[in-house]
N, C-alpha and C. Protein backbone atom coordinates (compact mmCIF):
# COMPACT_ATOMS: atom_id res chain seq x y z
N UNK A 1 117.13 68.83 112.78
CA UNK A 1 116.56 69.99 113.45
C UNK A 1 117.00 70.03 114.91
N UNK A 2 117.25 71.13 115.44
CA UNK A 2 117.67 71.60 117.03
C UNK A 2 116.43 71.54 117.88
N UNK A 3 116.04 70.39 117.98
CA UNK A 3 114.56 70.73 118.42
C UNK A 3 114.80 71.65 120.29
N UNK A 4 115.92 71.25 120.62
CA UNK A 4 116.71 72.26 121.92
C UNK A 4 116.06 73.69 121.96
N UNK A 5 116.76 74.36 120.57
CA UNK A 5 116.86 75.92 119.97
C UNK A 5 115.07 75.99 119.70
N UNK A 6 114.65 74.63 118.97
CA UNK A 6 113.41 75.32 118.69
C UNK A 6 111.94 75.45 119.60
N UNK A 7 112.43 74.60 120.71
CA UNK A 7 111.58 74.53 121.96
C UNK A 7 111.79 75.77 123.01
N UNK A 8 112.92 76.65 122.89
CA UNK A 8 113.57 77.53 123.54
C UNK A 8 113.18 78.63 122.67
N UNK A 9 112.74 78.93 121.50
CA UNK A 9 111.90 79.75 120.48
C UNK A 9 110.97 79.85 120.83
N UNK A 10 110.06 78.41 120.99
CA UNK A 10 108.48 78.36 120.85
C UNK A 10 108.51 78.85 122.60
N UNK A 11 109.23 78.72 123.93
CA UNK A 11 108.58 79.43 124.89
C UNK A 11 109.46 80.95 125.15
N UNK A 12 110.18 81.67 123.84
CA UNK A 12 110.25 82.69 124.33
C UNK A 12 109.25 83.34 123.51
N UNK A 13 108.43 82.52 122.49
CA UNK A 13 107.30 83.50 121.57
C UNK A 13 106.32 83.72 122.33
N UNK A 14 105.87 82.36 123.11
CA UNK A 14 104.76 82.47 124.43
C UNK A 14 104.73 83.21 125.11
N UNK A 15 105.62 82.91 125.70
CA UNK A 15 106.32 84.24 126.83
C UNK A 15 106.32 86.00 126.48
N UNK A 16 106.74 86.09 125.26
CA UNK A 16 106.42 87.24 124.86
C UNK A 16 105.16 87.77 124.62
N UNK A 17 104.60 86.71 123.76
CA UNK A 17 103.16 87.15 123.61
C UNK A 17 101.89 86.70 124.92
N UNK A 18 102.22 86.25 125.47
CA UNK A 18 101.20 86.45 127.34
C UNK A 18 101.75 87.18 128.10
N UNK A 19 102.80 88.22 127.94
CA UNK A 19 103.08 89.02 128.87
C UNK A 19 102.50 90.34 128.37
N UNK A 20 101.50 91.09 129.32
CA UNK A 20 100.54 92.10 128.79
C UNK A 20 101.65 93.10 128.01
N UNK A 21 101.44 93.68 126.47
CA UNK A 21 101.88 94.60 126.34
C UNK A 21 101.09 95.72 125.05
N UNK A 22 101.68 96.52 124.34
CA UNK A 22 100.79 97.57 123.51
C UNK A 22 99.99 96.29 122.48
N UNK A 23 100.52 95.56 121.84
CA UNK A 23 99.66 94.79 120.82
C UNK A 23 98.36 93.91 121.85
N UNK A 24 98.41 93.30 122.85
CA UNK A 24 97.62 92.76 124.14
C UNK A 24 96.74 93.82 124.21
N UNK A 25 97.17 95.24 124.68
CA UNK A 25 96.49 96.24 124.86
C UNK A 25 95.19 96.99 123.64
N UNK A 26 96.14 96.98 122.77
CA UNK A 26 94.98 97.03 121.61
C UNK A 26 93.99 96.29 121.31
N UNK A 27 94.39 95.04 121.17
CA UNK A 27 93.70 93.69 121.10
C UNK A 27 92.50 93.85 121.81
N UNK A 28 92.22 93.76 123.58
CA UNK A 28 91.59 93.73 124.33
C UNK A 28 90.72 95.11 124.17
N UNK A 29 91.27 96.44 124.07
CA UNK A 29 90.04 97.43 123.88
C UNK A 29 89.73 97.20 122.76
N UNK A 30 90.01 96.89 121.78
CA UNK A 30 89.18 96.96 120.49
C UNK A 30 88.30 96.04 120.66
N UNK A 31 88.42 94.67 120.95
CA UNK A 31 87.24 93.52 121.32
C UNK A 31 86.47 94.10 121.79
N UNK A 32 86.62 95.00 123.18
CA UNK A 32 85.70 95.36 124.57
C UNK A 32 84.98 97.04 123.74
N UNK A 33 85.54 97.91 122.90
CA UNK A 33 84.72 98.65 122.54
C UNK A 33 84.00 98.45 120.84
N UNK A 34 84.65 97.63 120.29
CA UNK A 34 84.18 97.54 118.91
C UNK A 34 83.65 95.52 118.24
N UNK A 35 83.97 94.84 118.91
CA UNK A 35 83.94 93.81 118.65
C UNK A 35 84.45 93.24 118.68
N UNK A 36 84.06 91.15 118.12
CA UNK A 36 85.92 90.51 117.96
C UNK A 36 86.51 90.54 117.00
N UNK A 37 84.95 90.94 115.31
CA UNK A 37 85.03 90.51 113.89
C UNK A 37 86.37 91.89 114.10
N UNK A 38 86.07 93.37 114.53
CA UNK A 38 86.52 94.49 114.56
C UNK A 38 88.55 93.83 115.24
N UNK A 39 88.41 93.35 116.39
CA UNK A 39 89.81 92.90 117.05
C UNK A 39 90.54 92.05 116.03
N UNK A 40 89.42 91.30 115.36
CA UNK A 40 90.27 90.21 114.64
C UNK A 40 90.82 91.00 113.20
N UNK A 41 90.48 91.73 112.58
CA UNK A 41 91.25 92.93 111.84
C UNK A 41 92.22 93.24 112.10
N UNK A 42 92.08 93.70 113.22
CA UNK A 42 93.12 94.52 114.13
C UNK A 42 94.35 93.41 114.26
N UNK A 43 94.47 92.41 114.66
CA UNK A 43 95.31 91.16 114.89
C UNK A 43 95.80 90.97 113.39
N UNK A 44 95.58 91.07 112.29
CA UNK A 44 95.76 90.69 110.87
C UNK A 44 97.35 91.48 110.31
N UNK A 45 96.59 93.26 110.87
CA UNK A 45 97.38 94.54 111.08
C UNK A 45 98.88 94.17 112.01
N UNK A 46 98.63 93.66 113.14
CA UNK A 46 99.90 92.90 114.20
C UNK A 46 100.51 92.09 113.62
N UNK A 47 99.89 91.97 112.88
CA UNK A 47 100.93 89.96 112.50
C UNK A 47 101.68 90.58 110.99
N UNK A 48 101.11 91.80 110.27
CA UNK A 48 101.88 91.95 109.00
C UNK A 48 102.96 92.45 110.11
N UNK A 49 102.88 93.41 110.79
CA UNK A 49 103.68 93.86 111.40
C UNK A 49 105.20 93.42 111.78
N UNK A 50 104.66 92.15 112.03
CA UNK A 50 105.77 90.89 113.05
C UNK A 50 106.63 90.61 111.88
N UNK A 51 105.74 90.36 110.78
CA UNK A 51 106.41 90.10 109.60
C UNK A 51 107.59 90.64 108.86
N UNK A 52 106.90 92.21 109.13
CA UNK A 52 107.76 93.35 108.52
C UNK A 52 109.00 93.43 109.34
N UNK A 53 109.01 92.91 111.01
CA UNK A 53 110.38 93.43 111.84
C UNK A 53 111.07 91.46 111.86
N UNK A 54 110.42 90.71 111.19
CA UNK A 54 111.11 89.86 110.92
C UNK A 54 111.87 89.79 109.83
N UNK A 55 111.41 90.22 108.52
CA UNK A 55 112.27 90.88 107.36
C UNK A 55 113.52 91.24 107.70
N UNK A 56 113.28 92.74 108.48
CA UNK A 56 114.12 93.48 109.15
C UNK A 56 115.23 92.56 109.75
N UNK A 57 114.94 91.77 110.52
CA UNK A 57 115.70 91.04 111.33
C UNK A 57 116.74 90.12 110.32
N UNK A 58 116.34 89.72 109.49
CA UNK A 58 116.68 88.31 108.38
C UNK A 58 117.68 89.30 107.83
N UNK A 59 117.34 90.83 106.99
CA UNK A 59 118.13 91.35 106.33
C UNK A 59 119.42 92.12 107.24
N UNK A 60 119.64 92.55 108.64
CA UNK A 60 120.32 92.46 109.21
C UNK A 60 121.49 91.03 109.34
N UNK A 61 120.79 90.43 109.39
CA UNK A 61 121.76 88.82 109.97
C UNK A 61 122.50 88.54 108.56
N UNK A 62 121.68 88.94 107.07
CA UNK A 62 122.61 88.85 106.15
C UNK A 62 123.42 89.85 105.79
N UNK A 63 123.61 90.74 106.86
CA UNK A 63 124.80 91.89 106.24
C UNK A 63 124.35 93.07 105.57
N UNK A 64 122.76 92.98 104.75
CA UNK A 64 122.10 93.91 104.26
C UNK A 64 121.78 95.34 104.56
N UNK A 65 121.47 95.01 106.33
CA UNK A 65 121.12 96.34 106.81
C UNK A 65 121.87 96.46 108.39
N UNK A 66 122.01 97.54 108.43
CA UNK A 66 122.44 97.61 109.64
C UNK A 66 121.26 98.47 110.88
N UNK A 67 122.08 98.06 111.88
CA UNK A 67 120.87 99.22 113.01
C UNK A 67 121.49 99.58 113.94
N UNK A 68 122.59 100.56 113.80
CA UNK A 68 123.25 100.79 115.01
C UNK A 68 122.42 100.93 116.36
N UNK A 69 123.02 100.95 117.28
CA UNK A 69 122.55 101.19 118.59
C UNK A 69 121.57 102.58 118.99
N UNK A 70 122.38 103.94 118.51
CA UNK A 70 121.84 105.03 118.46
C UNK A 70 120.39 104.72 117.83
N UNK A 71 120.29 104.30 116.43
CA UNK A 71 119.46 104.33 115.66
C UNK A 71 117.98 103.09 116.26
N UNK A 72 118.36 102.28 116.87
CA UNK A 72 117.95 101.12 117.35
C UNK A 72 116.14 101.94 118.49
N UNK A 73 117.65 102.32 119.59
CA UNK A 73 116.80 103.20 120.55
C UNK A 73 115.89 104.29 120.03
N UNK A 74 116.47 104.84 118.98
CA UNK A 74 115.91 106.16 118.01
C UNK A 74 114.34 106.02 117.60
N UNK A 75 114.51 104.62 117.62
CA UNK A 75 112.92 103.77 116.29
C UNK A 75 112.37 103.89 117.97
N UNK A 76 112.89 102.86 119.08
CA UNK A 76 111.92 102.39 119.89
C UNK A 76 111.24 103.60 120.61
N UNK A 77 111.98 104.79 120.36
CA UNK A 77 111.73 105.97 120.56
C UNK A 77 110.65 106.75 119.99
N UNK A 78 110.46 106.19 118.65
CA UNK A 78 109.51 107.26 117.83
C UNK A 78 108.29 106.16 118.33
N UNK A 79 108.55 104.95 118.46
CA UNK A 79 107.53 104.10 118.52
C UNK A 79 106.69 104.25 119.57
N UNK A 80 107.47 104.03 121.04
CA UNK A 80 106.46 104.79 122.27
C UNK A 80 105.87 106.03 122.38
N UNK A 81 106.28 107.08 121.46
CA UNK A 81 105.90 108.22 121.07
C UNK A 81 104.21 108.22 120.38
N UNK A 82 104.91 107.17 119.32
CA UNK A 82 103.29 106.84 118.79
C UNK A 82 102.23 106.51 119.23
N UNK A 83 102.54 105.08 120.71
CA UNK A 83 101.44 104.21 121.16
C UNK A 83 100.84 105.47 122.56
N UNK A 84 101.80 106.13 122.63
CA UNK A 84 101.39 107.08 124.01
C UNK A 84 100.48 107.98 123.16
N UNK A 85 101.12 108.92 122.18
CA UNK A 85 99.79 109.77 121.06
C UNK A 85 98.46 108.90 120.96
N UNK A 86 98.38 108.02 120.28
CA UNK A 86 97.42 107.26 119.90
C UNK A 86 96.38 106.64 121.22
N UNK A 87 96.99 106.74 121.86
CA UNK A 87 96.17 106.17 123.44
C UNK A 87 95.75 107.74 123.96
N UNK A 88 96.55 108.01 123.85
CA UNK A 88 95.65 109.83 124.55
C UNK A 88 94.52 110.37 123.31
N UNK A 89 94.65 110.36 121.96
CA UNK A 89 93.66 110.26 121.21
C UNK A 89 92.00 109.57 121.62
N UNK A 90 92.84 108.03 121.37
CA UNK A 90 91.83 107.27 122.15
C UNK A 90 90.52 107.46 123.38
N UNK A 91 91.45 108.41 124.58
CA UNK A 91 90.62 108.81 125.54
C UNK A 91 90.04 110.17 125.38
N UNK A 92 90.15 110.56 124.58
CA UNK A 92 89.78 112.12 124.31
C UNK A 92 88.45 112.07 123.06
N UNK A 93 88.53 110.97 122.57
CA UNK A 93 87.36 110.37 121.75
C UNK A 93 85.94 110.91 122.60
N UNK A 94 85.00 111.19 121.71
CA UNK A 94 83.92 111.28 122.60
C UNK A 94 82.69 109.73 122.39
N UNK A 95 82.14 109.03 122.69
CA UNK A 95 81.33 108.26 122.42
C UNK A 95 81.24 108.25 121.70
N UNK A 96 80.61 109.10 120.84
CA UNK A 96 79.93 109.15 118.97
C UNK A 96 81.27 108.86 118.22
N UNK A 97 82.34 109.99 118.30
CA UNK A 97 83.59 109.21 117.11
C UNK A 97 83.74 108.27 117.80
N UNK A 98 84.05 107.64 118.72
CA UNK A 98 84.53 106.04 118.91
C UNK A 98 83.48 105.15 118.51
N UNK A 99 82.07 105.51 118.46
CA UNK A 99 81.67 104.56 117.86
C UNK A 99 81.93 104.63 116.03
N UNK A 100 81.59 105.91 115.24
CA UNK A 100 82.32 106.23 114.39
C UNK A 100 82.92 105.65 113.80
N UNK A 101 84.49 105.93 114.57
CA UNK A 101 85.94 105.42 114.35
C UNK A 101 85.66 103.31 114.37
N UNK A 102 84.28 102.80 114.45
CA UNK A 102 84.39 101.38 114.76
C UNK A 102 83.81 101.05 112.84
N UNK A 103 83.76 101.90 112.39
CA UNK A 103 83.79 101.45 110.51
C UNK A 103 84.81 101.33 109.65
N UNK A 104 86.19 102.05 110.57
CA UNK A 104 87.29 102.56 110.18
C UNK A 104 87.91 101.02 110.13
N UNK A 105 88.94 100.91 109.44
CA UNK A 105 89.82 99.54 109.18
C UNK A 105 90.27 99.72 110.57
N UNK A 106 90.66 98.35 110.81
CA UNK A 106 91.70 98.09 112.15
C UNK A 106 92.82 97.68 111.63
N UNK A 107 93.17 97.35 110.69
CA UNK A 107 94.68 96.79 109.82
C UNK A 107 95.43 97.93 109.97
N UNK A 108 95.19 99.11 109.85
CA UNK A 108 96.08 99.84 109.55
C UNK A 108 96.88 100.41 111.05
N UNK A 109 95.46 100.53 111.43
CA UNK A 109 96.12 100.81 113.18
C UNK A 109 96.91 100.30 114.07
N UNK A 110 96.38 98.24 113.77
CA UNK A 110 97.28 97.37 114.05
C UNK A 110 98.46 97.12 113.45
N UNK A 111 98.70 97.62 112.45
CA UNK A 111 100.26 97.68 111.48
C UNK A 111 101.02 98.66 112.65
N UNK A 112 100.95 99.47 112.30
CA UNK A 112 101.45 100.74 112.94
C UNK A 112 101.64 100.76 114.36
N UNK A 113 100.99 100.35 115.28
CA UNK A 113 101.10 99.63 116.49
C UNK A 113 102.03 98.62 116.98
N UNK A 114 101.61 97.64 116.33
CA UNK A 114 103.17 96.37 115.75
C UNK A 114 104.03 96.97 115.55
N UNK A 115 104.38 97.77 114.41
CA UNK A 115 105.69 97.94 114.26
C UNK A 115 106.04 99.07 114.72
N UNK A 116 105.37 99.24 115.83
CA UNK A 116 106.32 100.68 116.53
C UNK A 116 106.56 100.50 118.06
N UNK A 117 106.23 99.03 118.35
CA UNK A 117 105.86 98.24 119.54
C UNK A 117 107.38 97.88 119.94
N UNK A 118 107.97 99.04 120.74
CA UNK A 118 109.57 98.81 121.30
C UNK A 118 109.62 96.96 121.74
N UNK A 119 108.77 96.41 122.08
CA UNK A 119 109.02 95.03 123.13
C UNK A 119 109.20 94.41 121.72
N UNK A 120 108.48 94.51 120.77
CA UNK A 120 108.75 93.69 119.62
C UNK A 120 109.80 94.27 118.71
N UNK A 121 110.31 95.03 118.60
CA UNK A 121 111.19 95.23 118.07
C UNK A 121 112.54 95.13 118.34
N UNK A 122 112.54 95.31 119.68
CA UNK A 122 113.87 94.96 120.22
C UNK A 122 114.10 93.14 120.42
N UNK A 123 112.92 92.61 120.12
CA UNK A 123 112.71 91.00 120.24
C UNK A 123 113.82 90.60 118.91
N UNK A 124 112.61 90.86 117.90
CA UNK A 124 112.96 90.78 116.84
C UNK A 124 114.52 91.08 115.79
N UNK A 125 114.69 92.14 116.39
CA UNK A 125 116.18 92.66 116.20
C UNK A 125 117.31 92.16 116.78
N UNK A 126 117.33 91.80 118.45
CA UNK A 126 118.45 91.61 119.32
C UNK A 126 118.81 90.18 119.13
N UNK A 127 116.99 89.57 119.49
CA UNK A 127 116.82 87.99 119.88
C UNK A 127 116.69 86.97 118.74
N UNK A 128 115.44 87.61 118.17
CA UNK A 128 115.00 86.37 116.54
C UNK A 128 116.04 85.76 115.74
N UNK A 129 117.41 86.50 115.62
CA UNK A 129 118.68 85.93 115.10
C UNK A 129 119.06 84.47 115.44
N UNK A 130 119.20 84.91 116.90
CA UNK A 130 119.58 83.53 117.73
C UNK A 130 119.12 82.05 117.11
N UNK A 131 118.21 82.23 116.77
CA UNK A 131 117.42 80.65 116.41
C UNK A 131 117.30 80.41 114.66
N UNK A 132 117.96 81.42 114.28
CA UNK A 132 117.95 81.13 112.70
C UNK A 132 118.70 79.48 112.68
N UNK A 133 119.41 78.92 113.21
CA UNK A 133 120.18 77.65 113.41
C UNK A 133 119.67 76.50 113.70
N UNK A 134 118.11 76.34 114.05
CA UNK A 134 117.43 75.25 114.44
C UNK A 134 117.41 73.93 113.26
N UNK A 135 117.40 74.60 111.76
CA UNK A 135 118.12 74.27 110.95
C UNK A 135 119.43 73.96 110.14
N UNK A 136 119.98 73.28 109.64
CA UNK A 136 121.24 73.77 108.62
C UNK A 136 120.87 74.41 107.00
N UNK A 137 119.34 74.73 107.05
CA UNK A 137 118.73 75.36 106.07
C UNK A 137 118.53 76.78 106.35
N UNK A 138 118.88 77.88 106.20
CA UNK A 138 118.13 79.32 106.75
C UNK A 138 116.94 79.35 106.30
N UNK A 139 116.45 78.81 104.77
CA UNK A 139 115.36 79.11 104.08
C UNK A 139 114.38 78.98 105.10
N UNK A 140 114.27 77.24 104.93
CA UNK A 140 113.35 76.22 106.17
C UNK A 140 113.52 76.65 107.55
N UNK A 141 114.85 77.63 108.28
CA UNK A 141 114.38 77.70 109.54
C UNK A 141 113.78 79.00 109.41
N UNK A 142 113.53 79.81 108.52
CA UNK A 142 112.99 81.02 108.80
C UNK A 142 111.77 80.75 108.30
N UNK A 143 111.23 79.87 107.28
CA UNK A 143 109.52 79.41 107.25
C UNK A 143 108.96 78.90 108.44
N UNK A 144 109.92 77.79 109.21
CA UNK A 144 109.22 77.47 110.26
C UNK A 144 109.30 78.56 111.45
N UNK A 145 110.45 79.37 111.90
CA UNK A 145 110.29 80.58 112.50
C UNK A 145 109.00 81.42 112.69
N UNK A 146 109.19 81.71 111.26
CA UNK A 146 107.72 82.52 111.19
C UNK A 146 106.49 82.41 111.05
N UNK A 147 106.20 80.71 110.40
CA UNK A 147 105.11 80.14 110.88
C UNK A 147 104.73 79.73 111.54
N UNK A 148 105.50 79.49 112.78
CA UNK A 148 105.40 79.33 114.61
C UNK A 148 104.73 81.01 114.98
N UNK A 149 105.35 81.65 114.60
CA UNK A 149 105.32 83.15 115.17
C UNK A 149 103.82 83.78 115.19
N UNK A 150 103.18 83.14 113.54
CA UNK A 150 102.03 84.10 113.27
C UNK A 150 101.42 83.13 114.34
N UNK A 151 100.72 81.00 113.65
CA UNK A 151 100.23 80.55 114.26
C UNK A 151 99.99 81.22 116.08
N UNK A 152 101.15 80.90 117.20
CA UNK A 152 101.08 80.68 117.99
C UNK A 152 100.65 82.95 118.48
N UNK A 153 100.57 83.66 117.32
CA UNK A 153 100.51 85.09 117.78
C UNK A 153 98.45 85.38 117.47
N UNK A 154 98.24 84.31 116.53
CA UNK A 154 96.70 84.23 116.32
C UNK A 154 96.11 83.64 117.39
N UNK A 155 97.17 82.43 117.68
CA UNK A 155 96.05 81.77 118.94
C UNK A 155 95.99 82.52 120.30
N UNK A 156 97.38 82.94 120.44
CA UNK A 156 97.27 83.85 122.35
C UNK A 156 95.70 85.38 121.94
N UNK A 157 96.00 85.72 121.19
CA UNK A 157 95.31 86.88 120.50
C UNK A 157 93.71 86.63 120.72
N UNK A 158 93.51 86.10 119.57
CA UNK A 158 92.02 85.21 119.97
C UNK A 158 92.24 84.77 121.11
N UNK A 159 92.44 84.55 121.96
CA UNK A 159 92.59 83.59 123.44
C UNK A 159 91.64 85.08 123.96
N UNK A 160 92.58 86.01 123.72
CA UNK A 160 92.24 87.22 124.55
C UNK A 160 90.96 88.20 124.02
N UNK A 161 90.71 87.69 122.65
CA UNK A 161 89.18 88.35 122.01
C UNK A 161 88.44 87.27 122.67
N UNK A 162 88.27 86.07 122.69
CA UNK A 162 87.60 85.03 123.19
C UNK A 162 87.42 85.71 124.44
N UNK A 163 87.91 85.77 125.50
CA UNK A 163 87.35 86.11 126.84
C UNK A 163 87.00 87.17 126.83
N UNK A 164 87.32 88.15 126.32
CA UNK A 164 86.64 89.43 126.19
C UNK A 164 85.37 89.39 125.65
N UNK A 165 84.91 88.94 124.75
CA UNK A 165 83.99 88.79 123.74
C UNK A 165 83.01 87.48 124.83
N UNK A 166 82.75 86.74 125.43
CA UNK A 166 82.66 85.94 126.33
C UNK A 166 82.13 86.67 127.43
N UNK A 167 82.95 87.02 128.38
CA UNK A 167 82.69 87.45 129.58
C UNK A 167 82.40 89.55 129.90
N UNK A 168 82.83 90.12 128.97
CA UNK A 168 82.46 91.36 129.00
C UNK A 168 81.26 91.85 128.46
N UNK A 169 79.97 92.80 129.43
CA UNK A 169 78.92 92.98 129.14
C UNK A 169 79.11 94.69 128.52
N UNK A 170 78.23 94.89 127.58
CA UNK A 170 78.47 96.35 126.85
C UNK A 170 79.42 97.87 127.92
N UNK A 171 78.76 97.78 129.30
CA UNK A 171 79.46 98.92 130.32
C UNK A 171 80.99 98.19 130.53
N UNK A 172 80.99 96.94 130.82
CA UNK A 172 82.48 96.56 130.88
C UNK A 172 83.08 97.12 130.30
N UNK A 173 83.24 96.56 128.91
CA UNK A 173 83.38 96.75 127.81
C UNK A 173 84.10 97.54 127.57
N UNK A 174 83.05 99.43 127.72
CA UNK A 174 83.58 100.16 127.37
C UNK A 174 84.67 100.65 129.00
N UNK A 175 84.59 100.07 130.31
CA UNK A 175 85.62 100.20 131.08
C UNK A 175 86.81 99.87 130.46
N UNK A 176 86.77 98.33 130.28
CA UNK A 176 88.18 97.91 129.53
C UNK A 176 88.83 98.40 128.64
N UNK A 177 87.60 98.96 128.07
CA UNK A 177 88.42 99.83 126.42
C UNK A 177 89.29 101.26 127.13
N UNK A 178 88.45 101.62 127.93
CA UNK A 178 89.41 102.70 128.43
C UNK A 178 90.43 102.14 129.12
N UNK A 179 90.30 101.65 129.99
CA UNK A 179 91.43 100.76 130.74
C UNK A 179 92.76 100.64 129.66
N UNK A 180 92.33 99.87 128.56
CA UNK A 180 93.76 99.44 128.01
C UNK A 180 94.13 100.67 127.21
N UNK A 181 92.98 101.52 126.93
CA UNK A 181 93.78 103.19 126.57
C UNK A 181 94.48 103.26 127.21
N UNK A 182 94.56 103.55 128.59
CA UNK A 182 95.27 104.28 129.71
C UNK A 182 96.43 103.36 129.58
N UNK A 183 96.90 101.83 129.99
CA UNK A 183 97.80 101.04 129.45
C UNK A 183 98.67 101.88 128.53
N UNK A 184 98.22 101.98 127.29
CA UNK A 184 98.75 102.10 126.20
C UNK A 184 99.68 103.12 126.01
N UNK A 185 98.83 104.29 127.10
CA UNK A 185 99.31 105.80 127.47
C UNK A 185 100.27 105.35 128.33
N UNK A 186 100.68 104.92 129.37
CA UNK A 186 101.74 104.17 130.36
C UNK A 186 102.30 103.85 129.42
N UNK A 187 101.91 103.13 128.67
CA UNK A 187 103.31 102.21 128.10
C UNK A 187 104.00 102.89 127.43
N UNK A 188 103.39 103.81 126.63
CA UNK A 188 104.39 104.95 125.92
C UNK A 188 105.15 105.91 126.40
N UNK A 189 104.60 106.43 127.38
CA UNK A 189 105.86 107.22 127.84
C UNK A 189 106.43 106.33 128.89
N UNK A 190 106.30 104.97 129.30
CA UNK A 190 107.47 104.14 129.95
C UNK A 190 108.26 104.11 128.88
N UNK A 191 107.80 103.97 128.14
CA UNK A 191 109.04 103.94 126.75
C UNK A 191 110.05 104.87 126.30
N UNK A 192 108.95 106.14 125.88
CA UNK A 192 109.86 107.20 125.83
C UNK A 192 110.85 107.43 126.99
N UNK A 193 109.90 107.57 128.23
CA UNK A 193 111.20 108.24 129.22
C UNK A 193 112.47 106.80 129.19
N UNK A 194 112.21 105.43 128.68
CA UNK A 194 113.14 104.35 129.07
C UNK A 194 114.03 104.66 127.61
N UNK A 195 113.63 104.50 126.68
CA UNK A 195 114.35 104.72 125.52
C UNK A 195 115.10 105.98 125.03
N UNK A 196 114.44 107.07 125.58
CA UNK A 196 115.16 108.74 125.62
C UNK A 196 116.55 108.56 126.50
N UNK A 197 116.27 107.87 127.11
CA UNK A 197 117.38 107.65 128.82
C UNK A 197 118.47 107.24 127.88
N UNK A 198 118.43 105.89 127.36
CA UNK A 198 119.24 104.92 126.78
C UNK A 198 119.81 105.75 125.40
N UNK A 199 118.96 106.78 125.09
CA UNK A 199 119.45 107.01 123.70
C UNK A 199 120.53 108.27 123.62
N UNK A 200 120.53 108.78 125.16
CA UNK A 200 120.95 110.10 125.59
C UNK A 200 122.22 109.71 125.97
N UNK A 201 122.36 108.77 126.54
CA UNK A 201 123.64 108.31 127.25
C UNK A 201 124.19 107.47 126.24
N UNK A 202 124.01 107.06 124.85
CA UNK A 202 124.69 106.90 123.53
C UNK A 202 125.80 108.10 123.33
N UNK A 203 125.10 109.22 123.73
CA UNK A 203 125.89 110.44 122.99
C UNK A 203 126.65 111.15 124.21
N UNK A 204 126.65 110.69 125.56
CA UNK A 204 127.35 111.29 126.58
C UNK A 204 128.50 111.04 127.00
């Protein structure tokens, strides 16, 4: 084993996942307006997610699929599209549906979130390749790959329902929940306008 490659994995998964972004963002308002049992759903939804753009990733590296560049930017495109919709939803909620909307599954929201989450997808696609080699097995380095990935994506996650769930009192709460709405709304059209840019000057 490359334990080099696979120590250089395990702190760019860290790294990725403690640097605030849309899955962080969800995470934290859903704890702060619905619960942790409610966040920890929601985290279940993220991690099929990771799964699904790790697939993605595996069947690329074998020749299976391709993702041109155009097409690349195209996804991270529809994706900030989504997390910016879904966050302006979010704030336009009135009290009653958001409390409501807290019976509703969180899996599905967190799927859809994940995999439309430009930072993870462009991870997954550009970068996750790189370390298929920690092995001379692909099988074994992509079990341990991805069982580094969920493990160490449950524990930062909970890290962040834990303090929320901990230190936020019901008015917090619902500050933070708006708070990481508004996040979420930033982050999407940082996206769009960053990914529209990149996808425009493909064709210029």
């Amino acid at each position: 084993m490359n334990l080099t490659l696979l120590l250089a994995y395990i702190g760019a998964v860290l790294l990725l996942l403690l640097t605030p972004g849309p899955v962080v963002a969800l995470i934290t308002g859903t704890a702060a307006r619905h619960g942790a049992r409610r966040a920890f759903v929601t985290v279940l939804g993220t991690n099929a997610a990771s799964l699904v753009l790790m697939a993605l990733a595996v069947l690329m590296l074998a020749g299976l699929l391709t993702l041109p560049e155009p097409r690349l930017y195209g996804l991270a495109l529809a994706g900030s599209a989504y997390l910016g919709v879904s966050a302006w939803q979010d704030l336009r909620d009135s009290p009653a549906s958001a409390a409501a909307d807290a019976t509703g599954g969180g899996v599905a929201r967190g799927f859809w979130t994940g995999i439309s989450n430009p930072k993870d997808l462009l991870f997954f696609v550009a970068f996750f390749p790189q370390f298929i080699s920690i092995t001379q097995n692909t099988s074994v380095s992509l079990l341990i790959l991805s069982g580094l990935w969920v493990l160490f994506d449950l524990l930062v996650l909970s890290l962040y329902i834990w303090v929320i769930g901990r230190w936020m009192t019901g008015k917090q709460g619902k500050r933070v929940g708006r708070l990481s709405a508004w996040l979420l709304l930033l982050m999407g059209m940082a996206g769009v306008l960053y990914n529209g840019v990149r996808w425009l000057d493909l064709f210029s």
